[in-house]
C-alpha atoms as a PDB file:
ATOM      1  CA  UNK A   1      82.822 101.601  61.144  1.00  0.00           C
ATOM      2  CA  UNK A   2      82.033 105.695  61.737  1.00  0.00           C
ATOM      3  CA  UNK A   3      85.330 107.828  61.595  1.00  0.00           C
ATOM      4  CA  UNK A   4      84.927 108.173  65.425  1.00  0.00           C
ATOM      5  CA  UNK A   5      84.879 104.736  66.089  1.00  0.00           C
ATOM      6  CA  UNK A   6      88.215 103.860  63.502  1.00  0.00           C
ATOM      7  CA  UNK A   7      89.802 106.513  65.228  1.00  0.00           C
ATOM      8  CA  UNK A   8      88.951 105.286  68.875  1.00  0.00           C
ATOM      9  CA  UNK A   9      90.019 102.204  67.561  1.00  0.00           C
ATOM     10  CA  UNK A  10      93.164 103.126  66.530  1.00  0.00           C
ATOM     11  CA  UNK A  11      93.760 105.323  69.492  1.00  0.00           C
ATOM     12  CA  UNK A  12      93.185 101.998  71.297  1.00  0.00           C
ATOM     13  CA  UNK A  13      95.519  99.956  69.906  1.00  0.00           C
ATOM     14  CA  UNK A  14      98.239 102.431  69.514  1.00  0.00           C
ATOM     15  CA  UNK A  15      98.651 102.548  73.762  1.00  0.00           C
ATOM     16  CA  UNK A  16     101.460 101.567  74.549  1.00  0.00           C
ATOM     17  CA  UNK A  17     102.791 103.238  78.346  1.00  0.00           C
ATOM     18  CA  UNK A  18     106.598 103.476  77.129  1.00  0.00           C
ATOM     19  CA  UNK A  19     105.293 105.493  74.546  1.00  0.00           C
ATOM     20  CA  UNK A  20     106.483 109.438  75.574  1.00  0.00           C
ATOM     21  CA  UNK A  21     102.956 110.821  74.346  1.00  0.00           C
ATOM     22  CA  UNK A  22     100.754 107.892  75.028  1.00  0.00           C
ATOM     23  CA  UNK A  23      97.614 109.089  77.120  1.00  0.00           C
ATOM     24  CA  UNK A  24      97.848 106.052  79.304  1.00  0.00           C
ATOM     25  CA  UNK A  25     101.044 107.608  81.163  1.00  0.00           C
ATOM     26  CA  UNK A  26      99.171 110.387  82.456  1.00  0.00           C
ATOM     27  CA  UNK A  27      96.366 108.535  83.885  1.00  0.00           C
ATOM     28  CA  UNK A  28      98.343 105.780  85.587  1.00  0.00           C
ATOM     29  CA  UNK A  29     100.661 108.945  87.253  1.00  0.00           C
ATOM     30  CA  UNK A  30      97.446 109.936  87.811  1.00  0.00           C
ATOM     31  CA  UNK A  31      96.125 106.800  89.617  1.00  0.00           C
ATOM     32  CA  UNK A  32      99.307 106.115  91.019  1.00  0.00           C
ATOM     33  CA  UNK A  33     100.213 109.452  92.964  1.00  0.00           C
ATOM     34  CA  UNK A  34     100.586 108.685  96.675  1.00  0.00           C
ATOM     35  CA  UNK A  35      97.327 110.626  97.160  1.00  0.00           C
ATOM     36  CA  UNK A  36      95.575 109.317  93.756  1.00  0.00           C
ATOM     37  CA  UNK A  37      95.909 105.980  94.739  1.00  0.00           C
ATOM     38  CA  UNK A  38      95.453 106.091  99.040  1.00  0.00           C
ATOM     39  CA  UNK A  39      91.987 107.937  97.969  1.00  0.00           C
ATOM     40  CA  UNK A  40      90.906 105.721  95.430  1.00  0.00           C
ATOM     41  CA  UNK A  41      91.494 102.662  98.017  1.00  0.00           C
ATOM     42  CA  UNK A  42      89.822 104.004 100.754  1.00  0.00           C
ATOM     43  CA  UNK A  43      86.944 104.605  98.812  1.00  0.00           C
ATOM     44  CA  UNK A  44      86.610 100.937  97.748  1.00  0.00           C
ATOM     45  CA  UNK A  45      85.485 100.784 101.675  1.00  0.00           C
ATOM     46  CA  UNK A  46      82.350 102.140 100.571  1.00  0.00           C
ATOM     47  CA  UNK A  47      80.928 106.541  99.522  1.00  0.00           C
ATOM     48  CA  UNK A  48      82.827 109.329 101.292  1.00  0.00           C
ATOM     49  CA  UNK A  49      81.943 112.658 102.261  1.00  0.00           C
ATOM     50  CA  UNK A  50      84.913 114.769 102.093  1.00  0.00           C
ATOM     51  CA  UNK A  51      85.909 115.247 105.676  1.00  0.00           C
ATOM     52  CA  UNK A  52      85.601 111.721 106.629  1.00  0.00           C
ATOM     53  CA  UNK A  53      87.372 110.686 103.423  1.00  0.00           C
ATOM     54  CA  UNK A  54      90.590 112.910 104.543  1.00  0.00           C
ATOM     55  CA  UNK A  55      90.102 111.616 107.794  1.00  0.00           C
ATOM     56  CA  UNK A  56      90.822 107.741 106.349  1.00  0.00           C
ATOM     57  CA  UNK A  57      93.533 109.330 104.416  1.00  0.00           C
ATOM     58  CA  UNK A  58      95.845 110.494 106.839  1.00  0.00           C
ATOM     59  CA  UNK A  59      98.300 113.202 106.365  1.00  0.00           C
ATOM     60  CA  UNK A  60      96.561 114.621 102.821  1.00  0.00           C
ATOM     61  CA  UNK A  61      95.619 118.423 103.062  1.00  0.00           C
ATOM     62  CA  UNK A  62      92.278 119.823 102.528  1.00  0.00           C
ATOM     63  CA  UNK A  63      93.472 121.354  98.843  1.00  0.00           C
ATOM     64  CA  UNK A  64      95.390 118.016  97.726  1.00  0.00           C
ATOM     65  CA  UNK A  65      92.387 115.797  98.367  1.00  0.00           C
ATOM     66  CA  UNK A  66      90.526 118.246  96.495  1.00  0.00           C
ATOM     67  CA  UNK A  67      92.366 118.194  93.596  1.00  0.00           C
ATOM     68  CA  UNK A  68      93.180 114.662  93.646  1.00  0.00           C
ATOM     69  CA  UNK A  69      89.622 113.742  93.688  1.00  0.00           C
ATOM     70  CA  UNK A  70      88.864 116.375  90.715  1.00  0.00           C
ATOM     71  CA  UNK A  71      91.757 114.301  89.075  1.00  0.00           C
ATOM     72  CA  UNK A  72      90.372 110.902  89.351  1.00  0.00           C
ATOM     73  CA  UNK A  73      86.479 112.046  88.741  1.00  0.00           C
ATOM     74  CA  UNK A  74      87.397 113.590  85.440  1.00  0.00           C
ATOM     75  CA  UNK A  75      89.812 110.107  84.501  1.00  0.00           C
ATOM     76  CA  UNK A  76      86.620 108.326  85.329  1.00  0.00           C
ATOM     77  CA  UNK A  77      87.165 106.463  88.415  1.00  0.00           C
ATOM     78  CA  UNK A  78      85.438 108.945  90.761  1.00  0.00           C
ATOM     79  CA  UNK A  79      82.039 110.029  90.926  1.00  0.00           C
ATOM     80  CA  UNK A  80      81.162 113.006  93.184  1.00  0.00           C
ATOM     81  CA  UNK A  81      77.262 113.643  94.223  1.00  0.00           C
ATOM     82  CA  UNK A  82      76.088 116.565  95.713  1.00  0.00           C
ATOM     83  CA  UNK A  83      73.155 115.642  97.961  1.00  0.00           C
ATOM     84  CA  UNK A  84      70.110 117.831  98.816  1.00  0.00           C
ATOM     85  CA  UNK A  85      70.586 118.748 102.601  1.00  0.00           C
ATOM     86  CA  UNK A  86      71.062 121.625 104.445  1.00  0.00           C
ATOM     87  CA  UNK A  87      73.985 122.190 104.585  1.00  0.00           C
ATOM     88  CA  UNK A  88      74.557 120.434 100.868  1.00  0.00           C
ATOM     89  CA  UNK A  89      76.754 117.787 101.360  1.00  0.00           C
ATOM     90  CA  UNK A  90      79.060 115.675  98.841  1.00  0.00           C
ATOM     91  CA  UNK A  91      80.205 112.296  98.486  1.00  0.00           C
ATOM     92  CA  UNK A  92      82.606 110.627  96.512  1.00  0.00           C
ATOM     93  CA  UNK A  93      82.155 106.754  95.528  1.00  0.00           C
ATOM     94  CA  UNK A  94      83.881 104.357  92.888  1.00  0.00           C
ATOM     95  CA  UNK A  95      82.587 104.263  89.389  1.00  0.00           C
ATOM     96  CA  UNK A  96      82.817 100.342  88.025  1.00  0.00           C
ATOM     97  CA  UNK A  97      85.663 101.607  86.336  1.00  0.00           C
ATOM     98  CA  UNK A  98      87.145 103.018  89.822  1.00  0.00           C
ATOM     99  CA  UNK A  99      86.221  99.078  90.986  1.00  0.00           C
ATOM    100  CA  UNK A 100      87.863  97.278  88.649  1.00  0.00           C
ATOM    101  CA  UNK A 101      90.924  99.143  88.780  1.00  0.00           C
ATOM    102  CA  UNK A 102      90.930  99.318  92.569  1.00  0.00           C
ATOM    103  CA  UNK A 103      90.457  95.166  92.396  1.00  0.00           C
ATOM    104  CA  UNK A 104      93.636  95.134  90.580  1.00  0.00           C
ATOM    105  CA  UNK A 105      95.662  97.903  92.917  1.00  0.00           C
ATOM    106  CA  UNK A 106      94.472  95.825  96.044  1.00  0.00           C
ATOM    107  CA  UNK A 107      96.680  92.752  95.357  1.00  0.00           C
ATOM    108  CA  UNK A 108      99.711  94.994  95.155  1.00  0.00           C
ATOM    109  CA  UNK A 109      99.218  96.722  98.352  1.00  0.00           C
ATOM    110  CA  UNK A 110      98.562  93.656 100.143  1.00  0.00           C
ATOM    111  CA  UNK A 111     101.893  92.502  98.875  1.00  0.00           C
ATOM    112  CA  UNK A 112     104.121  95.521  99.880  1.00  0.00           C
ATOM    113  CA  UNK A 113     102.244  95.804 103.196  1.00  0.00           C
ATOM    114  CA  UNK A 114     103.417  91.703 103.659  1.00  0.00           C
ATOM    115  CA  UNK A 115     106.690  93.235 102.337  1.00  0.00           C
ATOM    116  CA  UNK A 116     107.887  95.679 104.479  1.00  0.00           C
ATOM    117  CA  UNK A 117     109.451  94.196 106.677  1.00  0.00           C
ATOM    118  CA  UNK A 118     111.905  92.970 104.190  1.00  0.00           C
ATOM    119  CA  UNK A 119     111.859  96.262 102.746  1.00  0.00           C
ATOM    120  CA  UNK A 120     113.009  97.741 105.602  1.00  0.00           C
ATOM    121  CA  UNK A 121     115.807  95.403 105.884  1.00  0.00           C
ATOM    122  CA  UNK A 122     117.167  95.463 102.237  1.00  0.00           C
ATOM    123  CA  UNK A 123     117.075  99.667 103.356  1.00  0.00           C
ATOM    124  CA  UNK A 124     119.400  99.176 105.826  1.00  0.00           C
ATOM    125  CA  UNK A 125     121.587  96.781 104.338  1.00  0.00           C
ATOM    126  CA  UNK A 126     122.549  99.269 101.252  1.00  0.00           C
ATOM    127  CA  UNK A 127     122.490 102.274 104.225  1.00  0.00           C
ATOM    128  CA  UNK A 128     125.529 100.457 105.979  1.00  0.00           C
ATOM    129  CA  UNK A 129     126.862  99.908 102.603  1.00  0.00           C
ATOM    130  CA  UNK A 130     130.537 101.503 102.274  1.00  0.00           C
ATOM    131  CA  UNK A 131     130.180 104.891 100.238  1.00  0.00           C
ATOM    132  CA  UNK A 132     130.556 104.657  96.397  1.00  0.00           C
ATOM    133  CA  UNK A 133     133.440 106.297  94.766  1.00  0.00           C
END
């Protein structure tokens, strides 16, 4: 085994989330920013190009979406193409990574979506709570 690969290795199985400098935490807050996460679902409906994508993602400014797509493309999950047109145009798709990690987010928003109307119940419950001393 090259140094590289003993080192990836151990990089690998020293991840551990709860960890304060593990590199995982930064890509799941990443991933899991309410912008991070709304873009990399919508794209899972198939390639992008920028307007349209902010379009699907409703309430995200021009600059956030921007710099939430930079995020994900350099963590791997995003790949942005520049086609030849005139005007160039871009689009944004899934890598397999961006898939497989998308497959597993899906479940989870299917469940809080189901959820919320519970949610909203449990909210008010603790609202009409008496105050705390």
């Amino acid at each position: 085994m090259s140094p590289d690969e003993s080192a990836a290795q151990d990089a690998f199985l020293e991840a551990d989330v709860f960890a304060r400098n593990c590199g995982s935490r930064d890509v799941l807050q990443n991933l899991t920013s309410r912008w991070g996460l709304l873009a990399l679902m919508a794209l899972t409906e198939g390639d992008y190009r920028f307007n349209a994508l902010r379009r699907r993602v409703d309430g995200v400014s021009e600059r956030m979406l921007s710099q939430t797509l930079q995020t994900l493309e350099r963590d791997g999950f995003v790949t942005r193409t520049v086609l030849q047109s005139i005007p160039p145009r871009v689009e944004y798709s899934l890598t397999d990574l961006g898939r497989a990690v998308a497959a597993s987010v899906e479940g989870l928003i299917h469940q809080v979506e189901a959820a919320v109307p519970e949610v909203m119940s449990a909210r008010q419950r603790y609202d009409d709570r008496p105050p705390r001393d």
